[in-house]
Protein backbone atom coordinates (compact mmCIF):
# COMPACT_ATOMS: atom_id res chain seq x y z
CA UNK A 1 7.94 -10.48 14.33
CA UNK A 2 4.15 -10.05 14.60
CA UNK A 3 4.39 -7.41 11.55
CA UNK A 4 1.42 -7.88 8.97
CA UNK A 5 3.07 -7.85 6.28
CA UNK A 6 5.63 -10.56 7.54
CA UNK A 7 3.18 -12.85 9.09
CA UNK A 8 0.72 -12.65 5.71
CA UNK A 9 3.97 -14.63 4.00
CA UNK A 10 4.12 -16.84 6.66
CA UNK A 11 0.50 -17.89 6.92
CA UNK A 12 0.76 -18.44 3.42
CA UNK A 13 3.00 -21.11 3.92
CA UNK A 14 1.58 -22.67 6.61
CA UNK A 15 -1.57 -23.12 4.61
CA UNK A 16 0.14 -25.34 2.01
CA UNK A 17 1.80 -27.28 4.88
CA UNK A 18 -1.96 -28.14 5.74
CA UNK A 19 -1.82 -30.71 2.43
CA UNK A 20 1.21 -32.54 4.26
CA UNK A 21 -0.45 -33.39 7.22
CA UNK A 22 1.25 -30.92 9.18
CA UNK A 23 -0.42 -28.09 11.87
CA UNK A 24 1.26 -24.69 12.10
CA UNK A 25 1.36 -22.58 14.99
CA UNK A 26 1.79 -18.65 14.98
CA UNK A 27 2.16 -16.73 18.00
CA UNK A 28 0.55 -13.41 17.74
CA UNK A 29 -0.78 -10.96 19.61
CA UNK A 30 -4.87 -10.55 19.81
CA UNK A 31 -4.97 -7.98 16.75
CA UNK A 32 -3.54 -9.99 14.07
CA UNK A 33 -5.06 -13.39 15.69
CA UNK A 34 -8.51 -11.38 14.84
CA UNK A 35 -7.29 -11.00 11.10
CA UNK A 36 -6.05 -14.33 10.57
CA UNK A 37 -8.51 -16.85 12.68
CA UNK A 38 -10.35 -18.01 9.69
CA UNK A 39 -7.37 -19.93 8.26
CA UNK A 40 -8.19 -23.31 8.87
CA UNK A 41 -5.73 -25.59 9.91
CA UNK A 42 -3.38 -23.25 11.46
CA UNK A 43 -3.35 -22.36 15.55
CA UNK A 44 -2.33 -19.74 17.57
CA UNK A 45 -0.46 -18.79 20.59
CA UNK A 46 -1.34 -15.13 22.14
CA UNK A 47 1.22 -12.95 23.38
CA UNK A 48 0.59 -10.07 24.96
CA UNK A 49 1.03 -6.80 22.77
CA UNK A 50 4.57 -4.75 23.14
CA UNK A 51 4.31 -0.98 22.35
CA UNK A 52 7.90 -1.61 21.56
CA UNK A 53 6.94 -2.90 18.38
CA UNK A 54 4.89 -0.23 17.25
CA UNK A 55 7.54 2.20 18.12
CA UNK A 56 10.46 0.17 16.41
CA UNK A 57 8.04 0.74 13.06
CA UNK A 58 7.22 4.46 13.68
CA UNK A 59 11.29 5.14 13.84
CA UNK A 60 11.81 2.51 11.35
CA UNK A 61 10.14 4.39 8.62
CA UNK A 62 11.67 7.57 9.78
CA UNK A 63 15.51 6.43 10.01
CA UNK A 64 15.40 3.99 7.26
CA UNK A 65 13.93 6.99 4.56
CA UNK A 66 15.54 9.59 2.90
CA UNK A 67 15.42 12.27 5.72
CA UNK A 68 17.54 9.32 7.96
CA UNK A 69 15.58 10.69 11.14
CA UNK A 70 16.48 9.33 14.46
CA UNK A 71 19.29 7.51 15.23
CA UNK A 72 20.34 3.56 14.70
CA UNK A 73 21.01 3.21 18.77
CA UNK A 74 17.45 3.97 19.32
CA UNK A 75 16.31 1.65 16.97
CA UNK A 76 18.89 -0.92 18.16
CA UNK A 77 17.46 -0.98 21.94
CA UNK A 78 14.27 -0.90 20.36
CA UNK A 79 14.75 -4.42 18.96
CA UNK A 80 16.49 -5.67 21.98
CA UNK A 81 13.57 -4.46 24.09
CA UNK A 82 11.28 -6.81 22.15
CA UNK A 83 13.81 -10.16 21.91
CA UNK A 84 13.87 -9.54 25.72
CA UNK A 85 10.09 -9.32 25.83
CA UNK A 86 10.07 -12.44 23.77
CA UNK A 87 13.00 -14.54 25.05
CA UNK A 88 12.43 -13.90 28.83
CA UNK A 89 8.56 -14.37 29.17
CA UNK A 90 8.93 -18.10 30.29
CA UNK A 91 5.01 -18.77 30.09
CA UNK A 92 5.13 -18.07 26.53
CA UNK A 93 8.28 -20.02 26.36
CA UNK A 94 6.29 -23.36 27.73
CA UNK A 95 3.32 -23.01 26.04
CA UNK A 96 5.56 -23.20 22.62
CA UNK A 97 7.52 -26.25 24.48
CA UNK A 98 4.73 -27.76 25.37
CA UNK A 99 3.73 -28.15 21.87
CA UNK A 100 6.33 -30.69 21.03
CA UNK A 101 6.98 -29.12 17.49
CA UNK A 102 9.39 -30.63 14.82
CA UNK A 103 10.44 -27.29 13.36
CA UNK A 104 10.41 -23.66 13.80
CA UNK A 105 10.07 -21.09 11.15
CA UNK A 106 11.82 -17.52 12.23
CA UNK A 107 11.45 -13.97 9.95
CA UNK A 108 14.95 -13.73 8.57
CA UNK A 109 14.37 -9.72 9.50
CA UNK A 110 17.64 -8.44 11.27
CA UNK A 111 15.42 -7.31 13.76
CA UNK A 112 13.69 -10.76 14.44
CA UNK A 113 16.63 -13.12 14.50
CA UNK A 114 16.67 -13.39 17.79
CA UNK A 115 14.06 -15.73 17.76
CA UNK A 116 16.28 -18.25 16.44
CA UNK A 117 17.15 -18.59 20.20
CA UNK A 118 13.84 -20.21 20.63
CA UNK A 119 14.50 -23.48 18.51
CA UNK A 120 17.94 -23.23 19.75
CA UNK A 121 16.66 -24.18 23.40
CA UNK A 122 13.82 -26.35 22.48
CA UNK A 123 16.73 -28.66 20.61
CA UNK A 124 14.17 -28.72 17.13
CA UNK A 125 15.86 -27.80 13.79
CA UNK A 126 15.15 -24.40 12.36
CA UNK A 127 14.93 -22.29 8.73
CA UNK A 128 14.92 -18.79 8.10
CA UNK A 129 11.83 -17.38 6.08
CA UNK A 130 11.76 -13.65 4.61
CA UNK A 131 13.25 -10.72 2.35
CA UNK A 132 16.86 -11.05 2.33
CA UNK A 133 16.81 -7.52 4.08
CA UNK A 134 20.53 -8.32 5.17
CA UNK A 135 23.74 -8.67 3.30
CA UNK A 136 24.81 -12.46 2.19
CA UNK A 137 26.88 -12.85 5.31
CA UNK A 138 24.04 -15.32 7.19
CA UNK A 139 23.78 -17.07 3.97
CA UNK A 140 27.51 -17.03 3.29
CA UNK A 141 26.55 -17.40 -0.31
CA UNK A 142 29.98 -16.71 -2.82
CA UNK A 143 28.84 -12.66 -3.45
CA UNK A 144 30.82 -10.17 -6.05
CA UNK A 145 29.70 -6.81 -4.74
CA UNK A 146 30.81 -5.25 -8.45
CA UNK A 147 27.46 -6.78 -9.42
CA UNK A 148 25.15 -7.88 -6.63
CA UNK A 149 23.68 -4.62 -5.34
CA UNK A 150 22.39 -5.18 -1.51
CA UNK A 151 18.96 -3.95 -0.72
CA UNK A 152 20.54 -1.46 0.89
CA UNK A 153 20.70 0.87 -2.13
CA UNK A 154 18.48 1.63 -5.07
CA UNK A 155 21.26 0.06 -7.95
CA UNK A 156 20.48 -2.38 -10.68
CA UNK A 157 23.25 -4.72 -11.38
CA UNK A 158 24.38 -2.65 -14.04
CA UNK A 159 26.44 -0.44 -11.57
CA UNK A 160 28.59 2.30 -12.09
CA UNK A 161 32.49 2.65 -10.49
CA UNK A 162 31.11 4.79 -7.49
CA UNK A 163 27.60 2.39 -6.93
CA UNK A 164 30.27 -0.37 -6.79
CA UNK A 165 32.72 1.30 -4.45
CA UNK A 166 29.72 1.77 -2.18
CA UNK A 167 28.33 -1.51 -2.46
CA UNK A 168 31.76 -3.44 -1.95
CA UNK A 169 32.06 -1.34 1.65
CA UNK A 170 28.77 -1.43 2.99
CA UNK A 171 29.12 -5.62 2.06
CA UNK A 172 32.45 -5.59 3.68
CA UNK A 173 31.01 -4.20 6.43
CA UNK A 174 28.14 -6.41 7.11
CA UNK A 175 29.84 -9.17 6.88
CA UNK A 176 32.61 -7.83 9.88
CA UNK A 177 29.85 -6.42 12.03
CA UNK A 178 27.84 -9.69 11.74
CA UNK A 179 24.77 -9.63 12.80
CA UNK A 180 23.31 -6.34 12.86
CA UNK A 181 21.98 -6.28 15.50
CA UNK A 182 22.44 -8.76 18.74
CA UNK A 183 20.26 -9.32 21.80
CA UNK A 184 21.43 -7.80 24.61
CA UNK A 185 21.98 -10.90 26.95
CA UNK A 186 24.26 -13.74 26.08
CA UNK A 187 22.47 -16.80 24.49
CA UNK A 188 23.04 -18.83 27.61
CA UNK A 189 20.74 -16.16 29.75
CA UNK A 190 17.72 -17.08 27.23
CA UNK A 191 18.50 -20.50 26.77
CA UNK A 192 19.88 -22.00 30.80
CA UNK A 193 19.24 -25.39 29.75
CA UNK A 194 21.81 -24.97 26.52
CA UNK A 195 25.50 -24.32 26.13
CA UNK A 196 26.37 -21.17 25.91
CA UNK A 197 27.72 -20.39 22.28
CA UNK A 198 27.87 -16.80 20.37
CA UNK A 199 24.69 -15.43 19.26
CA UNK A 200 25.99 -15.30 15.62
CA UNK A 201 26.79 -19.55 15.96
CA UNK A 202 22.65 -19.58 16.77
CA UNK A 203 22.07 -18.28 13.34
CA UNK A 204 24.44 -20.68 11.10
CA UNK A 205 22.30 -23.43 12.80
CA UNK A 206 19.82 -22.50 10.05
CA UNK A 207 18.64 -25.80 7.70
CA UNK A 208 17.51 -23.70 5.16
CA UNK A 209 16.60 -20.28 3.84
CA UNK A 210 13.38 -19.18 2.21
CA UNK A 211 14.08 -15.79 0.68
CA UNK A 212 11.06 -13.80 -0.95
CA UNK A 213 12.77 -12.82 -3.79
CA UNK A 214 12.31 -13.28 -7.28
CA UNK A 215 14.30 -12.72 -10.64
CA UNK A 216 11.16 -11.18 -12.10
CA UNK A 217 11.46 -8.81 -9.46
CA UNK A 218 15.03 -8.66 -8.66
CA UNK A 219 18.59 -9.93 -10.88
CA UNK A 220 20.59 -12.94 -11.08
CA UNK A 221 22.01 -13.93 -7.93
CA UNK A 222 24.52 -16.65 -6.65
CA UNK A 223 23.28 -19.35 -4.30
CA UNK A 224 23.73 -22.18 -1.94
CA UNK A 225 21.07 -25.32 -2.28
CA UNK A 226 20.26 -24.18 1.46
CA UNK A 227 18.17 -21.53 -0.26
CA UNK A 228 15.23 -21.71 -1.93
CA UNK A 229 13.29 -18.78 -3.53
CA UNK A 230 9.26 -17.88 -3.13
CA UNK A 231 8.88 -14.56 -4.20
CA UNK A 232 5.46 -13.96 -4.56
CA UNK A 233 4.36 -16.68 -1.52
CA UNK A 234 1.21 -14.20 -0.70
CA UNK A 235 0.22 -13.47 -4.18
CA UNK A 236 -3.26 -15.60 -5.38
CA UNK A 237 -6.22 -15.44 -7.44
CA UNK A 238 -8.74 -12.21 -7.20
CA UNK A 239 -12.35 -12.94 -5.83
CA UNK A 240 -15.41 -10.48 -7.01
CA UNK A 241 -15.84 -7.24 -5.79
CA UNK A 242 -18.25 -5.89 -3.34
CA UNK A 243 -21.02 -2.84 -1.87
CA UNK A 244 -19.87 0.36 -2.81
CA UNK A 245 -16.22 -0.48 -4.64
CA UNK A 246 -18.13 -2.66 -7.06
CA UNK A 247 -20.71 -0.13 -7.95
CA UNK A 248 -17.54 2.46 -8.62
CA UNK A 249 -15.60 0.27 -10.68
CA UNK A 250 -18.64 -0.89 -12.79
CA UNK A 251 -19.79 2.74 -13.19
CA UNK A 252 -16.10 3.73 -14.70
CA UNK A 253 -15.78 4.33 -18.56
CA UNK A 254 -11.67 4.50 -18.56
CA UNK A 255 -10.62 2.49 -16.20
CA UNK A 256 -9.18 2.38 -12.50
CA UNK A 257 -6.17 3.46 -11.04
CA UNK A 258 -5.41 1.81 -7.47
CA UNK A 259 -4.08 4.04 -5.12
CA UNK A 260 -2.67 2.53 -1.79
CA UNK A 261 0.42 2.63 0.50
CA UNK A 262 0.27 -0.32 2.39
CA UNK A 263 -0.93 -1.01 6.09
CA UNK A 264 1.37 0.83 8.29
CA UNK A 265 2.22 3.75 6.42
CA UNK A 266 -0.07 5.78 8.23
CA UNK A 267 1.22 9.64 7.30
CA UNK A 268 2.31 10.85 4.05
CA UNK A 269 4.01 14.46 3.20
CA UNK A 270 1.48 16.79 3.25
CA UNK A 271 1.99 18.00 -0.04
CA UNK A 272 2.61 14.89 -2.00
CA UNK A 273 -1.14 14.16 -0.63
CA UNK A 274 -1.95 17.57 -2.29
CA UNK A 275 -0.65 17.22 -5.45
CA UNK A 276 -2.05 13.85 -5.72
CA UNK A 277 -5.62 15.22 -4.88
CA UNK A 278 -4.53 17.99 -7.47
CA UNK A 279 -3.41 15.34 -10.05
CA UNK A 280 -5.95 12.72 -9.92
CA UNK A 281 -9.12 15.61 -10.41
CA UNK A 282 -7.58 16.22 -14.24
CA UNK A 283 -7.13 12.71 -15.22
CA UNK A 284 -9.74 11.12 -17.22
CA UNK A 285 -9.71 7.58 -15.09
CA UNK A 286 -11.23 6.96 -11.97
CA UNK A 287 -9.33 6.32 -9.16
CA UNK A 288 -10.08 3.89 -6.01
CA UNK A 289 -7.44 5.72 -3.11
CA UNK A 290 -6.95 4.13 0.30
CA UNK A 291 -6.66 7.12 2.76
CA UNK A 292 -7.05 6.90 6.79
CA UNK A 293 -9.79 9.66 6.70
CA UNK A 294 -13.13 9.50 4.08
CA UNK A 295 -13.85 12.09 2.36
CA UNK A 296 -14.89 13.25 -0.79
CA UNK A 297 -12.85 15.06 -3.19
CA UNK A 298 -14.21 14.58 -7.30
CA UNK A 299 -16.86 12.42 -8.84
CA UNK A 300 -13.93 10.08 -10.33
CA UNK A 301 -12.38 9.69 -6.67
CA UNK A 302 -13.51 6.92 -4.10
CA UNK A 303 -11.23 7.07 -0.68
CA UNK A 304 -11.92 4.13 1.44
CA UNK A 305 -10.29 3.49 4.83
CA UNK A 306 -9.15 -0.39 3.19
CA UNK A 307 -8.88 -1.52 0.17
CA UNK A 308 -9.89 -5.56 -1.06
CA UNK A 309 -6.29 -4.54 -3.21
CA UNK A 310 -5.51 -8.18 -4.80
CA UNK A 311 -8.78 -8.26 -5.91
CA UNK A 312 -8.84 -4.75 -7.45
CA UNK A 313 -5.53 -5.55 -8.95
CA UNK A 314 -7.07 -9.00 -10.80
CA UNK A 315 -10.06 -6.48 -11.78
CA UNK A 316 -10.20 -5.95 -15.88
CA UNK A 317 -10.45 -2.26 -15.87
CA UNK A 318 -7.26 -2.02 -13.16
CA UNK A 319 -4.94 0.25 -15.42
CA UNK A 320 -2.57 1.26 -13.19
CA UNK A 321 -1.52 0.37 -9.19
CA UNK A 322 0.25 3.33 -7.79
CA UNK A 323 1.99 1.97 -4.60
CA UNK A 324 4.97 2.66 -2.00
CA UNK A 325 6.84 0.10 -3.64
CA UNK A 326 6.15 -2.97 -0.53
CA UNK A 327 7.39 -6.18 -2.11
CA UNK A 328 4.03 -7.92 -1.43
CA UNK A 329 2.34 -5.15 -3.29
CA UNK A 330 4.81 -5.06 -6.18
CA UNK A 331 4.45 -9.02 -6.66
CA UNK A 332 0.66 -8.42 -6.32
CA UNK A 333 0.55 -6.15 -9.22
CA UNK A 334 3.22 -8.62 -11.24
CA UNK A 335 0.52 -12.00 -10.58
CA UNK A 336 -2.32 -9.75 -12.22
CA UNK A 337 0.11 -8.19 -14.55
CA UNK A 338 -1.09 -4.07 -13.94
CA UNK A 339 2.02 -1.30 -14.34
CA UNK A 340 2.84 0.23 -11.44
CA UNK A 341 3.77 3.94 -10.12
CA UNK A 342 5.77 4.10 -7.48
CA UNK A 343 6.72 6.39 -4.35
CA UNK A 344 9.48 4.29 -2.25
CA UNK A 345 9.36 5.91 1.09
CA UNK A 346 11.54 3.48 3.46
CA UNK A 347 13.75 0.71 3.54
CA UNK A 348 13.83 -1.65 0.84
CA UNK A 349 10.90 0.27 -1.16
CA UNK A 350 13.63 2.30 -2.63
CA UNK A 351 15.27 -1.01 -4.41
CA UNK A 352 12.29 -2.19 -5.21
CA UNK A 353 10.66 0.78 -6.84
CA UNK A 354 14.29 0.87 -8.86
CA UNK A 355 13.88 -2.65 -10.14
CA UNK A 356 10.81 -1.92 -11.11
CA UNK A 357 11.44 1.22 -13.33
CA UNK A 358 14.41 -0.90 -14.79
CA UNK A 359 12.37 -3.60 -15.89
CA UNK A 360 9.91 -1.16 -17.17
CA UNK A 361 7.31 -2.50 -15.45
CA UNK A 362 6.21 1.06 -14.19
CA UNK A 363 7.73 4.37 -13.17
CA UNK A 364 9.57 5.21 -9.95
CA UNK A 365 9.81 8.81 -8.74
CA UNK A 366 11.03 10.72 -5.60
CA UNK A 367 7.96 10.95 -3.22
CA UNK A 368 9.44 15.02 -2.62
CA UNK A 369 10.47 15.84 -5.63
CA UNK A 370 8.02 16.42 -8.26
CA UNK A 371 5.13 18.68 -9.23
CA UNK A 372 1.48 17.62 -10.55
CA UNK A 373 2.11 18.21 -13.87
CA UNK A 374 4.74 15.26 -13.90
CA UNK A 375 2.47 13.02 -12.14
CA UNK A 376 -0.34 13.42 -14.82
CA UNK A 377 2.20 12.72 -17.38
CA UNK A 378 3.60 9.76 -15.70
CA UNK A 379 -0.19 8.39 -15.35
CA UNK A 380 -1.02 9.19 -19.07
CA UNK A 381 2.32 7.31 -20.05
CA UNK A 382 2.06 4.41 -18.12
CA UNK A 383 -1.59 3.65 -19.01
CA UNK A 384 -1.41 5.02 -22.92
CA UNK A 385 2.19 3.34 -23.70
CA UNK A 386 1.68 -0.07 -24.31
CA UNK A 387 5.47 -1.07 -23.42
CA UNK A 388 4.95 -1.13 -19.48
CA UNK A 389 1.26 -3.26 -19.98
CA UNK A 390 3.26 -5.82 -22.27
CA UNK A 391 6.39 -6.03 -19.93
CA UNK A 392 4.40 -6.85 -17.09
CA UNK A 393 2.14 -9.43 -18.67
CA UNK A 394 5.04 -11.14 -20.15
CA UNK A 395 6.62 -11.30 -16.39
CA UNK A 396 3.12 -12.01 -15.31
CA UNK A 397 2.64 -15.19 -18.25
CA UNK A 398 6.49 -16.31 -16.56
CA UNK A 399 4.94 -16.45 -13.09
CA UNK A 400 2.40 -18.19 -13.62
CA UNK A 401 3.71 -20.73 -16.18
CA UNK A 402 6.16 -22.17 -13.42
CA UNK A 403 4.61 -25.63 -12.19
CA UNK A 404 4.58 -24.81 -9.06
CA UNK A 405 3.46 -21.93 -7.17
CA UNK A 406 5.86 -20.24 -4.58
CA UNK A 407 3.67 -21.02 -1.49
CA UNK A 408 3.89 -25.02 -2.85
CA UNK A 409 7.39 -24.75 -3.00
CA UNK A 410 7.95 -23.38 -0.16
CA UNK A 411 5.61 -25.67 1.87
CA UNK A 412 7.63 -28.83 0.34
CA UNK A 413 11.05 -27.45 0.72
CA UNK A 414 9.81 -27.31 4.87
CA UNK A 415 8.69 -30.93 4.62
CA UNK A 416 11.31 -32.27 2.98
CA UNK A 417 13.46 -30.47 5.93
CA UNK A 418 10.66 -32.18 8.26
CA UNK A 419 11.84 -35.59 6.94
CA UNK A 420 15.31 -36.01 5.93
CA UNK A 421 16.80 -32.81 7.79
CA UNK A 422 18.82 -30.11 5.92
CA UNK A 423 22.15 -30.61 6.71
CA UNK A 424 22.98 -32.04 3.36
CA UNK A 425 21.75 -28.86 2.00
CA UNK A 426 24.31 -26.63 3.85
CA UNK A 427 27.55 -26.09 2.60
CA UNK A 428 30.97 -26.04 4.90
CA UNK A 429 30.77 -22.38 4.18
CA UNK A 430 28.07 -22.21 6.63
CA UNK A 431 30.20 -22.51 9.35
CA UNK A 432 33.29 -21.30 8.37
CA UNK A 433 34.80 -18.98 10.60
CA UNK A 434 34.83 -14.88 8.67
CA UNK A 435 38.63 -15.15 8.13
CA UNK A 436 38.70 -18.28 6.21
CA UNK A 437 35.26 -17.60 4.03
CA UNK A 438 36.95 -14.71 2.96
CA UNK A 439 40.33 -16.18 2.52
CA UNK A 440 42.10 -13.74 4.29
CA UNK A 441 44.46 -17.03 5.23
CA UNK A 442 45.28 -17.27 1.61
CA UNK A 443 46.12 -13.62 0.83
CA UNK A 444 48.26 -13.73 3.74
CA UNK A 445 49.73 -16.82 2.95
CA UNK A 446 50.61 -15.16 -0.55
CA UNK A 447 51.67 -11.93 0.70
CA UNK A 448 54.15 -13.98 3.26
CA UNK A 449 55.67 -15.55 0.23
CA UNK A 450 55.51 -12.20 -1.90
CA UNK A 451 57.57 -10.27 1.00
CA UNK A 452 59.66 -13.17 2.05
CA UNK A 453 60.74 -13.40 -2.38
CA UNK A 454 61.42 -9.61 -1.80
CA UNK A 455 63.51 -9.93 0.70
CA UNK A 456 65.70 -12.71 -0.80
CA UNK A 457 66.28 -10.66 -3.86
CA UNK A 458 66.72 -7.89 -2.51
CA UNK A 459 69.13 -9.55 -0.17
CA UNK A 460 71.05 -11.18 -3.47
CA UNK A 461 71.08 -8.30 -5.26
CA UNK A 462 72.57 -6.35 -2.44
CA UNK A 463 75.54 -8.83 -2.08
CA UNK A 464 75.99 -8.79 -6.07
CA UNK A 465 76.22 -5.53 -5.81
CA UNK A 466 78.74 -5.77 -2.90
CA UNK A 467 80.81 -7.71 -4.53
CA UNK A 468 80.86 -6.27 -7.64
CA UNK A 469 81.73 -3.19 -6.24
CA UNK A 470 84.35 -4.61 -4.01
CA UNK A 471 86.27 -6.34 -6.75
CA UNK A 472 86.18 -2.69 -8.80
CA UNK A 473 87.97 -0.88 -5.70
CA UNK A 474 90.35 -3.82 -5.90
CA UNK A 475 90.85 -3.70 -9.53
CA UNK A 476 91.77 0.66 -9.05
């Protein structure tokens, strides 16, 4: 899905493949070819840009937030619109054939599955790289929803009776209205050369699974060898600073505070920006605030239009990163080890932001609930109490002390697919149909021989009883 934030992990990948001899390929559409060209050793394939795209975000953000605005068939066309953009331009589909590639990597985004159709037809193995935005059904990985919370909700895995309840149904659910979301053709329609097989069979053709997650970041999870974990694949060293950021942050006397809320957030409530403005004027740090428009609000306040943020992050005086709680972001500010504020807005921001405040790494409020009084605390608490600096540098010293780092593990898990194949990874799970993964044969098998025990008791008991009763009319 040519998202940013998606392809960033991807490219990061691809540029450790570069040490096995291999050449990656993204297709993108001219904007993000512009931001990425410099990579050497990675290619690209343009594709025209699709409005849909930038729509399915705008509504994304809006349905998937508190307020829930819009509605899920909107969304759902939305994503169909773009598979069939994808899956129907056949110039775009040759120039990918054309390349003779040994393996395709797909976002494991609900909303970007579809493009497993693509190795599907071109008969090359695939694997799945991304957030585990989904439930485990894909994976079909052994879950207990009494203590796996889905990134669906804001729990910990310390859940109470009602968190649980909720959990179990919304996982019960996922896995009988598997996948989320299906293109709206039948795989045979995209793929005339191929048999034509359920869209859902497409996506247990997966080798292997890449999920950016990490226990640092996240809890204890079960999993199948067909999944490998890289959270943090975009995270790497900070270079120096530059112009007009470098003469702010070497003119500060406190410290910084990073303000930023990611690349496609684009409008915030009105008056959370206000009470931030409010806020950051009585704090004694300075504060480095990425904002679409420039302007100039206190002498401890720089607003920029972009921020370098990894390297502000790796920056000495970085106190504090106050962020919307984007994974990327949050494993940013775990590699440099800086406490974190956060305002989840959408999506999976909201787990996030509560693993986060669990961990006490940082403090997570409610973007529309608060007032500027408990913002100044917060900052003054997370930058004065040592607990969150020395939780996060402990996670960060864990991180880093791992031998290798996620983008290298990553980049050999695909080569080792490359070579031997993954099969051997996958478990007969995999392919199970839903009924037997969730041994619904069994419990039926059981409750056959439960009712059919019933019923024979209950059928000897009645003729005990007959003929006990018969033999007492007899004996009167």
């Amino acid at each position: 899905m040519p998202w940013f934030s998606h392809v960033q992990n991807q490219i990061h990948t691809a540029m450790k493949l570069k040490a096995y001899g291999h050449t990656s390929y993204f297709s993108l559409p001219p904007k993000l070819i512009t931001h990425f060209k410099n990579e050497n050793g990675i290619k690209f394939i343009p594709i025209k840009e699709d409005q849909n795209v930038s729509r399915f975000i705008e509504l994304s953000m809006k349905y998937f937030s508190r307020k829930k605005e819009g509605s899920w068939l909107q969304i759902k066309q939305l994503i169909q619109n773009i598979c069939d953009n994808f899956l129907l331009d056949k110039d775009w589909y040759h120039s990918i054939k054309e390349l003779n590639a040994s393996l395709a990597i797909v976002d494991s985004a609900f909303f970007s599955q579809c493009l497993a159709i693509v190795p599907y037809r071109l008969s090359i193995p695939f694997l799945f790289q991304g957030l585990a935005l989904g439930p485990p059904s894909l994976r079909r990985v052994p879950w207990n929803p009494a203590v796996f919370p889905l990134l669906s909700f804001a729990h910990s895995d310390k859940m109470t009776f009602f968190q649980k309840l909720k959990n179990t149904l919304l996982t019960c659910s996922f896995f009988i209205f598997f996948p989320m979301v299906s293109p709206s053709k039948s795989v045979k329609e995209y793929a005339p050369e191929k048999n034509d097989i359920p869209f859902e069979s497409v996506l247990r053709k997966a080798q292997l699974f890449l999920t950016e997650s990490d226990l640092l970041l996240s809890y204890p999870k079960p999993s199948l060898p067909s999944e490998v974990f890289i959270g943090g694949v975009a995270t790497h060293p900070s270079l120096p600073l530059q112009g007009d950021i470098k003469e702010f942050v070497e003119r500060s006397k406190h410290g910084i505070i990073i303000v930023s809320s990611g690349g496609y957030i684009r409008e915030l409530p009105k008056e959370h920006i206000e009470k931030m403005e409010k806020a950051f004027k009585e704090i004694k740090y300075d504060v480095i605030w990425k904002q679409p428009d420039s302007k100039q609000l206190a002498s401890n306040i720089l607003i920029k239009q972009w921020l370098p943020q990894n390297d502000l992050l790796g920056h000495p005086k970085t106190k504090l990163f106050i962020t919307h709680c984007g994974i990327n972001g949050l494993f940013e500010s775990l590699y440099h080890g800086v406490p974190m504020l956060g305002f989840p807005i959408f999506a999976d921001q909201f787990h996030n932001g509560h693993q986060m405040h669990v961990k006490e790494y940082g403090i997570s409020m409610d973007i529309y609930n608060y007032n500027k009084d408990e913002l100044v605390s917060n900052i003054n608490e997370l930058i004065e109490n040592s607990k969150y600096k020395t939780n996060i540098k402990l996670a960060s010293e864990i991180f880093h002390s791992r031998p290798e780092h996620p983008a290298e593990r990553a980049a050999r898990y695909v080569d080792h697919v490359i070579k031997y194949g993954g099969d051997y990874l996958r478990s007969p799970s995999q392919n199970m149909p839903l009924y037997q993964f969730l041994i619904l044969d069994i419990y039926a098998t059981f409750l056959a021989i439960i009712i059919a025990v019933v019923l024979v008791v209950k059928f000897v008991l009645s003729k005990c009883y007959r003929c006990c009763f018969a033999k007492k009319k007899k004996t009167e």
